[in-house]
N, C-alpha and C. Protein backbone atom coordinates (compact mmCIF):
# COMPACT_ATOMS: atom_id res chain seq x y z
N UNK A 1 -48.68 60.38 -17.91
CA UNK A 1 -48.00 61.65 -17.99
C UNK A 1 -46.55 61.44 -17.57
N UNK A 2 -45.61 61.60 -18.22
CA UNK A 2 -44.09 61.77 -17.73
C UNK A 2 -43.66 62.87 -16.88
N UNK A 3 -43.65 62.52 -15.75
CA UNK A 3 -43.04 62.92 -14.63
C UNK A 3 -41.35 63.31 -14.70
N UNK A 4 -41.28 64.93 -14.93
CA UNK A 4 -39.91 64.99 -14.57
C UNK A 4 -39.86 65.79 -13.15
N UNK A 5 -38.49 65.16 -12.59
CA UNK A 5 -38.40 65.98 -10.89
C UNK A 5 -38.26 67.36 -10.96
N UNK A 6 -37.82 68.25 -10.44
CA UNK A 6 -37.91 69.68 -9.91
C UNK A 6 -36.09 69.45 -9.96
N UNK A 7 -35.44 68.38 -9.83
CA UNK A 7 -34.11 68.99 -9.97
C UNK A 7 -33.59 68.60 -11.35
N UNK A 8 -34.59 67.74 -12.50
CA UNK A 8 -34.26 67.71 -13.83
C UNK A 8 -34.72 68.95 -14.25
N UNK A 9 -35.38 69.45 -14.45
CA UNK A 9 -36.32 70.74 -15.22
C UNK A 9 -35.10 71.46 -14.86
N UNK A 10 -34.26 72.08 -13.56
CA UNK A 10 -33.59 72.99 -13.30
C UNK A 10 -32.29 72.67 -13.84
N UNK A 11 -32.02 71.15 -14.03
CA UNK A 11 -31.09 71.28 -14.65
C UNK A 11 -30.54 71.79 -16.21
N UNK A 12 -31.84 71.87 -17.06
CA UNK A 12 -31.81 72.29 -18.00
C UNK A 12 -31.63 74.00 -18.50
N UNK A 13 -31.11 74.16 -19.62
CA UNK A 13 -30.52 75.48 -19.79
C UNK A 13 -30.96 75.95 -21.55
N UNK A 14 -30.43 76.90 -21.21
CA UNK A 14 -30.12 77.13 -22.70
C UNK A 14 -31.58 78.73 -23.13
N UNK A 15 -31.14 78.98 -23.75
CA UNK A 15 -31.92 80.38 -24.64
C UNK A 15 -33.42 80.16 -24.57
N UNK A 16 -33.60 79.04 -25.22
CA UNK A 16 -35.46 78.46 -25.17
C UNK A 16 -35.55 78.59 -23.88
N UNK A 17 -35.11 77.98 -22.69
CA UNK A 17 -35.71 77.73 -21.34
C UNK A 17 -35.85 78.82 -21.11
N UNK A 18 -34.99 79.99 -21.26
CA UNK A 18 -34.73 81.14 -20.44
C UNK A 18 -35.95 82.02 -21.15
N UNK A 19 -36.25 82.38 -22.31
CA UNK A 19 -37.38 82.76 -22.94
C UNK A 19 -38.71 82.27 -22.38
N UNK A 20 -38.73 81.20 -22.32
CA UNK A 20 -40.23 79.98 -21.70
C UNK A 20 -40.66 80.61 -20.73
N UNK A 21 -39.42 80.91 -19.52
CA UNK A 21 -39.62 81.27 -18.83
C UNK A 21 -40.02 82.37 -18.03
N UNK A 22 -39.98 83.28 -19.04
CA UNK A 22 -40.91 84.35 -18.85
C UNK A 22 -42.87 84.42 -19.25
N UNK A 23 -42.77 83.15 -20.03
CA UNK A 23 -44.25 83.07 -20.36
C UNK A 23 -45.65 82.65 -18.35
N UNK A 24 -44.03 81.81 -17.47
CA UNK A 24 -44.84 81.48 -16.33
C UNK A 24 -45.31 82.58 -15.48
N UNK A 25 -44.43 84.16 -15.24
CA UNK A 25 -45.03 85.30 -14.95
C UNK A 25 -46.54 85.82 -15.67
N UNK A 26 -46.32 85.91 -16.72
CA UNK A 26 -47.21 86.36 -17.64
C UNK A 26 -48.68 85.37 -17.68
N UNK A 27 -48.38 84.31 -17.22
CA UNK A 27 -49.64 83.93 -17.24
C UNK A 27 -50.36 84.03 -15.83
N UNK A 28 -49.04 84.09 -15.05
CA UNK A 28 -49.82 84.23 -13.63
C UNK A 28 -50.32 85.65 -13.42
N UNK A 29 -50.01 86.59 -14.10
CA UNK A 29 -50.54 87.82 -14.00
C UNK A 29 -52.22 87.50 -14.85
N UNK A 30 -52.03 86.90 -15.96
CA UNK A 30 -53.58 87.34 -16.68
C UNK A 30 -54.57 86.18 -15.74
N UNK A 31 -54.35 84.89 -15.24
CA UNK A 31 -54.59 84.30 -14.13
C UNK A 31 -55.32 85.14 -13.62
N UNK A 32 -54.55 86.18 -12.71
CA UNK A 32 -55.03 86.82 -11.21
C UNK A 32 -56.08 88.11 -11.97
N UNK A 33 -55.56 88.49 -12.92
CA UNK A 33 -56.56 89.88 -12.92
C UNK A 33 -57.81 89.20 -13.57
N UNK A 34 -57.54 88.05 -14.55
CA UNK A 34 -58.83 87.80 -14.83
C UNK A 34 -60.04 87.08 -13.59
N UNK A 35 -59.16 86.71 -12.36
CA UNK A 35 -60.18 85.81 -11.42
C UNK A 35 -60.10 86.57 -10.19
N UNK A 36 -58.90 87.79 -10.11
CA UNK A 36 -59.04 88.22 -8.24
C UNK A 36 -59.71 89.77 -8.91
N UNK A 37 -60.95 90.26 -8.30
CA UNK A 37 -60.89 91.50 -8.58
C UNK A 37 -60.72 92.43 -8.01
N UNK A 38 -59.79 92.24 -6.84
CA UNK A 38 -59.32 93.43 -5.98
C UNK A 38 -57.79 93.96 -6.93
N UNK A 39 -57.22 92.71 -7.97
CA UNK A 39 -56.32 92.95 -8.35
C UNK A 39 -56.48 94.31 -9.31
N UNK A 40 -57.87 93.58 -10.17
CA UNK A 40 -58.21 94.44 -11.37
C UNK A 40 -58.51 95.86 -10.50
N UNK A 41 -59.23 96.24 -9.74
CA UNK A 41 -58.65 97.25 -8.88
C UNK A 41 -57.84 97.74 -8.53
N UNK A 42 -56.97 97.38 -8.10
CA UNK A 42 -55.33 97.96 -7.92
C UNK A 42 -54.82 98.17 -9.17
N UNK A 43 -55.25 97.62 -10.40
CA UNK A 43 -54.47 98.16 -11.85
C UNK A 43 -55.07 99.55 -11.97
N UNK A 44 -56.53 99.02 -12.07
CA UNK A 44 -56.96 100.52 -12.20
C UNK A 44 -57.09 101.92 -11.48
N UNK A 45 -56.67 101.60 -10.13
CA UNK A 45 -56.15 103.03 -9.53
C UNK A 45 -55.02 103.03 -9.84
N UNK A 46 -53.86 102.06 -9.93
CA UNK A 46 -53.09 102.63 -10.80
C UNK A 46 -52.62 103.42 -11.87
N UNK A 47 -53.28 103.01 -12.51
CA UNK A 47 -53.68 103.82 -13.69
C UNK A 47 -54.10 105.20 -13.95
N UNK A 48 -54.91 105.27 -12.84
CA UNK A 48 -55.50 106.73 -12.54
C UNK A 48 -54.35 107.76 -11.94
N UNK A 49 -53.62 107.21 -11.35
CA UNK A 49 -52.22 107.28 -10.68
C UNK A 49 -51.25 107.84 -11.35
N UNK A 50 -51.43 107.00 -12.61
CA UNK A 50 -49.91 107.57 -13.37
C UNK A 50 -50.69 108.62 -14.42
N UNK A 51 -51.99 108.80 -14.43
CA UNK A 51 -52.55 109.87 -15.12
C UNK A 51 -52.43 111.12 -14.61
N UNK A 52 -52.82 110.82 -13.35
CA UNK A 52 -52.50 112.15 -12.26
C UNK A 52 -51.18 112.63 -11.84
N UNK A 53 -49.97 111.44 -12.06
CA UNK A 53 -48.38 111.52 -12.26
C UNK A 53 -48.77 113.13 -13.20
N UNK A 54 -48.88 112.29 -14.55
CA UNK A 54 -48.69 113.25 -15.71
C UNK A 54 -49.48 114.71 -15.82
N UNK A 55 -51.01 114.45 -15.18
CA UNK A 55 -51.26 116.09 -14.93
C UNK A 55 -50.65 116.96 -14.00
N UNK A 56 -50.41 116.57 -12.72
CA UNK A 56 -49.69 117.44 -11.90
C UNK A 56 -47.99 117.04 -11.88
N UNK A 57 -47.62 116.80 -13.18
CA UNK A 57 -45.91 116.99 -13.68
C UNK A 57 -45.32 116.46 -12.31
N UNK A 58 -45.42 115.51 -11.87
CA UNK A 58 -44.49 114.42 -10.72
C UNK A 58 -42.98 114.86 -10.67
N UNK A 59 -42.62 115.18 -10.34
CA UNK A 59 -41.06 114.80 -10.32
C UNK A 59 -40.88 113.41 -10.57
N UNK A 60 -38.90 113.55 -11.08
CA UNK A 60 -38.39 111.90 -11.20
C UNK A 60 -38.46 111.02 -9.73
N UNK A 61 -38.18 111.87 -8.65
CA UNK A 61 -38.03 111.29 -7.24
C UNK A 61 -39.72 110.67 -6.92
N UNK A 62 -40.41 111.72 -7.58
CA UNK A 62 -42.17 111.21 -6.45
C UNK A 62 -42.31 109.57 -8.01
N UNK A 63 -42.32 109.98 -8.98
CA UNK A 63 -42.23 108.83 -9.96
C UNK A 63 -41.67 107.76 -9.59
N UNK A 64 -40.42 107.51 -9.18
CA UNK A 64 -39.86 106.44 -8.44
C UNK A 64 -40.91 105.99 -7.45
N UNK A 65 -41.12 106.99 -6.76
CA UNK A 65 -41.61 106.53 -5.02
C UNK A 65 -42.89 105.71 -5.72
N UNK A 66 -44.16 106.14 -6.55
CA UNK A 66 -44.84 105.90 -6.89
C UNK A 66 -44.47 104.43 -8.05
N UNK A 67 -44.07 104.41 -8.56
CA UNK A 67 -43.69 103.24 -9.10
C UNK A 67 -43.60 102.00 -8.48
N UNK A 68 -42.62 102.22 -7.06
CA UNK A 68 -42.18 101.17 -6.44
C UNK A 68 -43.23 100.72 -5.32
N UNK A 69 -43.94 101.72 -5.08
CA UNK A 69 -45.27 101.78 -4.41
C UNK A 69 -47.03 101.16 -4.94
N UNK A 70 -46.71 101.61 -6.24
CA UNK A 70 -47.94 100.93 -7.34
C UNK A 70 -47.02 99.09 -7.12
N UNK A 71 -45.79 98.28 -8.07
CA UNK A 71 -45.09 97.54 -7.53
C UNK A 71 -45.70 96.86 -6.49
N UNK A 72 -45.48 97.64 -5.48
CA UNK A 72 -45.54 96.38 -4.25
C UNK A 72 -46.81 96.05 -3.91
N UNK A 73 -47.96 97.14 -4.10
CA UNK A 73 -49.05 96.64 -4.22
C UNK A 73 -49.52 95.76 -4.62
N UNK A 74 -49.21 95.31 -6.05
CA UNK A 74 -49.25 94.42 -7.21
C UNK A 74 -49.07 93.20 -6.60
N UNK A 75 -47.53 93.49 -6.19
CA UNK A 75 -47.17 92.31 -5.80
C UNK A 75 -47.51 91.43 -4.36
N UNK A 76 -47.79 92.77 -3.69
CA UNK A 76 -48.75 91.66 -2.56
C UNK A 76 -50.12 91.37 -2.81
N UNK A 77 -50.71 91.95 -3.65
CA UNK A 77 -51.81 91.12 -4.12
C UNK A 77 -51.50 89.74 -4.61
N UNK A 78 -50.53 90.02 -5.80
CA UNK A 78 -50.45 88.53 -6.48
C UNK A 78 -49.84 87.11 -5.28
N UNK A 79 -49.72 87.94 -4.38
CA UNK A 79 -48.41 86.44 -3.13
C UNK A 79 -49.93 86.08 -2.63
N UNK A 80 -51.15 87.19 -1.98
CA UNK A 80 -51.92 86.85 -1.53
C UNK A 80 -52.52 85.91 -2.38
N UNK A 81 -53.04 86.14 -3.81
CA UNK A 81 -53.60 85.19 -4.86
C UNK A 81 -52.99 83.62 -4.05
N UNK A 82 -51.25 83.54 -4.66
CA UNK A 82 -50.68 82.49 -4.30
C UNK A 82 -51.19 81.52 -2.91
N UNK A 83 -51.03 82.81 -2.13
CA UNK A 83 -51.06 81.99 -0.57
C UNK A 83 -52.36 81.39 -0.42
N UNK A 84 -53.19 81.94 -1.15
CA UNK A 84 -54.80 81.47 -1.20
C UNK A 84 -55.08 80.45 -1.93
N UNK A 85 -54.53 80.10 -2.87
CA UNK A 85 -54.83 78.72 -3.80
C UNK A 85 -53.62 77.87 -3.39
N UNK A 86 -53.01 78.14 -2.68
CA UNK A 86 -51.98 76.88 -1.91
C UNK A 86 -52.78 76.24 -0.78
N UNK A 87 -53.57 77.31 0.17
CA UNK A 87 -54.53 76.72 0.70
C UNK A 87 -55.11 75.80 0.27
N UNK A 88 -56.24 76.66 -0.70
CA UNK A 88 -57.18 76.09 -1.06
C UNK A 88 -56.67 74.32 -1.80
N UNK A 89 -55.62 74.21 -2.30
CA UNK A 89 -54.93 73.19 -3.05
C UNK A 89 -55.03 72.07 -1.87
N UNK A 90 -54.35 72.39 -0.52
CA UNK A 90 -54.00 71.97 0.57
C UNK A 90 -55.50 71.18 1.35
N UNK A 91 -56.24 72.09 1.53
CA UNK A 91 -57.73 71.80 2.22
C UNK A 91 -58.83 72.57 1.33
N UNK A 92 -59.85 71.28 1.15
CA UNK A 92 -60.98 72.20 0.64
C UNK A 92 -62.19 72.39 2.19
N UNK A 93 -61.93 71.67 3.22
CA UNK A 93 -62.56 71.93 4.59
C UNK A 93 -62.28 72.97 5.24
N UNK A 94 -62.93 73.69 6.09
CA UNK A 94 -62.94 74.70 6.82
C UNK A 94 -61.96 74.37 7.84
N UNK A 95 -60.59 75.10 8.03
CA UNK A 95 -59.65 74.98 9.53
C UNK A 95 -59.10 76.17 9.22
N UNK A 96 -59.33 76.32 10.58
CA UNK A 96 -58.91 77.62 11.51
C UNK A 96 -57.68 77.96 11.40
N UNK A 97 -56.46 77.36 10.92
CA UNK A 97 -55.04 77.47 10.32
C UNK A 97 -55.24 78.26 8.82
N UNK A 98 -56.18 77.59 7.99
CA UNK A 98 -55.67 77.91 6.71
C UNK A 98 -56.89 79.22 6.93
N UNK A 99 -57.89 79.45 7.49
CA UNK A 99 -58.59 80.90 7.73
C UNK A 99 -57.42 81.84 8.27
N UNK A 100 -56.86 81.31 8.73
CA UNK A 100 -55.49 82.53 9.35
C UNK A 100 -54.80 83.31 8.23
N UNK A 101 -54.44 81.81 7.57
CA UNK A 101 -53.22 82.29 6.45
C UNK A 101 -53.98 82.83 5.46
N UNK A 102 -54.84 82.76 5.08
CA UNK A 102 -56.23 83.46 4.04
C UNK A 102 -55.93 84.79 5.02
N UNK A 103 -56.86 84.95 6.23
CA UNK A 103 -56.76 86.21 6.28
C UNK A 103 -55.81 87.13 6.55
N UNK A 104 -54.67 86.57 7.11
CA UNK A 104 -53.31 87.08 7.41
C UNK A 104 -52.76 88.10 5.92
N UNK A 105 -52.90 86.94 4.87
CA UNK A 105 -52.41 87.66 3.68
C UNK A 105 -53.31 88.49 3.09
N UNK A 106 -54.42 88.37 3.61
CA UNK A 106 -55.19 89.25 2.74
C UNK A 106 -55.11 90.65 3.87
N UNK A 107 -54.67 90.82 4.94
CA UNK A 107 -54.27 91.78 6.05
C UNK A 107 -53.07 92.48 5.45
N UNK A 108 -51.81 91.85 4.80
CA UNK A 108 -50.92 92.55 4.60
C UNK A 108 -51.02 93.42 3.44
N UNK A 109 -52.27 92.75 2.00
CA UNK A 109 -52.45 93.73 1.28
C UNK A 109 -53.37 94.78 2.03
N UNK A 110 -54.11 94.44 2.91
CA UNK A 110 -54.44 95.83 3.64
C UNK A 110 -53.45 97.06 3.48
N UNK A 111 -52.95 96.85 4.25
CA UNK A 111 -52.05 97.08 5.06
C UNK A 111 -51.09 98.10 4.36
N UNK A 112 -51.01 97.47 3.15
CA UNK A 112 -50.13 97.96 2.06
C UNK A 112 -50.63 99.30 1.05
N UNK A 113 -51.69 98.76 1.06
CA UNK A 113 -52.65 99.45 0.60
C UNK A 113 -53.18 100.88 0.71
N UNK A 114 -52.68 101.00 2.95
CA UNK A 114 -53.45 101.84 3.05
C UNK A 114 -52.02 102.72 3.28
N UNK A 115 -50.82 102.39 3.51
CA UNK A 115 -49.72 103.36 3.49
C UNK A 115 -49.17 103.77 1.75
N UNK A 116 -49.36 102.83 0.26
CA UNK A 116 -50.03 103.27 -0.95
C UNK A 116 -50.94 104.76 -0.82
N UNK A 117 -51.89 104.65 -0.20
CA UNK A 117 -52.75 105.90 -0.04
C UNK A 117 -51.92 106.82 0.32
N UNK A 118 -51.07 106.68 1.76
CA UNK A 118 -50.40 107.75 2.37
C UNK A 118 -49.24 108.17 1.47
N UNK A 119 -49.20 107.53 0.71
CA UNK A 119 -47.88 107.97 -0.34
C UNK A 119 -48.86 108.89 -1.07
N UNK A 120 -49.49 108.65 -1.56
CA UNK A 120 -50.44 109.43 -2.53
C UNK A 120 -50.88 110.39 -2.42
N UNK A 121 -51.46 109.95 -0.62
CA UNK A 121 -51.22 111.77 -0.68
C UNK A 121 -50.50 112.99 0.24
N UNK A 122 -49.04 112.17 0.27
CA UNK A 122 -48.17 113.07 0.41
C UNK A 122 -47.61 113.95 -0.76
N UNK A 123 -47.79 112.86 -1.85
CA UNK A 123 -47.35 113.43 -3.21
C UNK A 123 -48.46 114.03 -4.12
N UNK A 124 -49.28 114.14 -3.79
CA UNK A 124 -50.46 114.91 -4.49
C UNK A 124 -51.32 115.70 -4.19
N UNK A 125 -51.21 115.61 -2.60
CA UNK A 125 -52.29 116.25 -1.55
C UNK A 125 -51.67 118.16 -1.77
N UNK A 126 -50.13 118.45 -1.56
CA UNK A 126 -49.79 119.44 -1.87
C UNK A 126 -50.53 120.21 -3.43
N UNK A 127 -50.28 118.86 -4.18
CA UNK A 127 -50.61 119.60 -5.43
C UNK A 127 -51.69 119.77 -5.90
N UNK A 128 -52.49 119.39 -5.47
CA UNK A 128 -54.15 119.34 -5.35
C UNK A 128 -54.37 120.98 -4.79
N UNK A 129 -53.68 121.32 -3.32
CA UNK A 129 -54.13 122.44 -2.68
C UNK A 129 -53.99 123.75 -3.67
N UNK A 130 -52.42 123.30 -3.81
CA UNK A 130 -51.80 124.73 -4.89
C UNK A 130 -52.69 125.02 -5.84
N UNK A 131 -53.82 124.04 -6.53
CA UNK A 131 -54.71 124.64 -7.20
C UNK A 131 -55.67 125.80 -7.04
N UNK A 132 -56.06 125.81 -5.47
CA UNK A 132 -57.13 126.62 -4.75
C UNK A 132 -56.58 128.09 -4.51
């Protein structure tokens, strides 16, 4: 296999690279939803999310909030994916270091997760009531 370094690849340019290079996101997304399924979870309350955007007419401001909020979810799922198969890459034995960093990251999508909720229902909990 021909080995190029990490500072040849970067040295290269041009229209093709820059195109290519959107294919390495894209696969790391179908990657994670097809193998993590907390991810495929988080799409799909998403989803439910921007349905409920559109029945109770969101404002542009709660749309933002919610956007950037669905976002980071996403995205700390996908770092957790990362941080977990760097492990796993690293050690396939049981140590008490890489159980940290496993559970550490899988703590911050907690975490994330559950102030996600509190967004949700600051912005929907009103509009839910006004129905009654």
């Amino acid at each position: 296999m021909n080995m190029i370094s990490r500072d040849e690849r970067k040295r290269e340019k041009g229209l093709k690279k820059f195109i290519n290079s959107f294919s390495y996101p894209v696969k790391g997304l179908k990657y994670a939803y097809r193998n993590e399924q907390n991810l495929a979870v988080d799409v799909g309350i998403a989803l439910i999310v921007v349905i409920f955007g559109f029945i109770f007419k969101v404002n542009k401001y709660e749309w933002a909030i919610l956007a950037l909020t669905i976002g980071l979810v996403i995205s700390c799922e996908l770092i957790n994916t990362a941080i977990e198969a760097t492990v796993d890459l690293v050690t396939e034995e049981y140590h008490p270091l890489a159980k940290v960093a496993k559970d550490t990251s899988a703590a911050a999508v907690f975490i994330f997760a559950i102030v996600a909720i509190i967004v949700g229902l600051i912005i929907f909990l009103p509009k839910v009531i006004a129905l009654f």
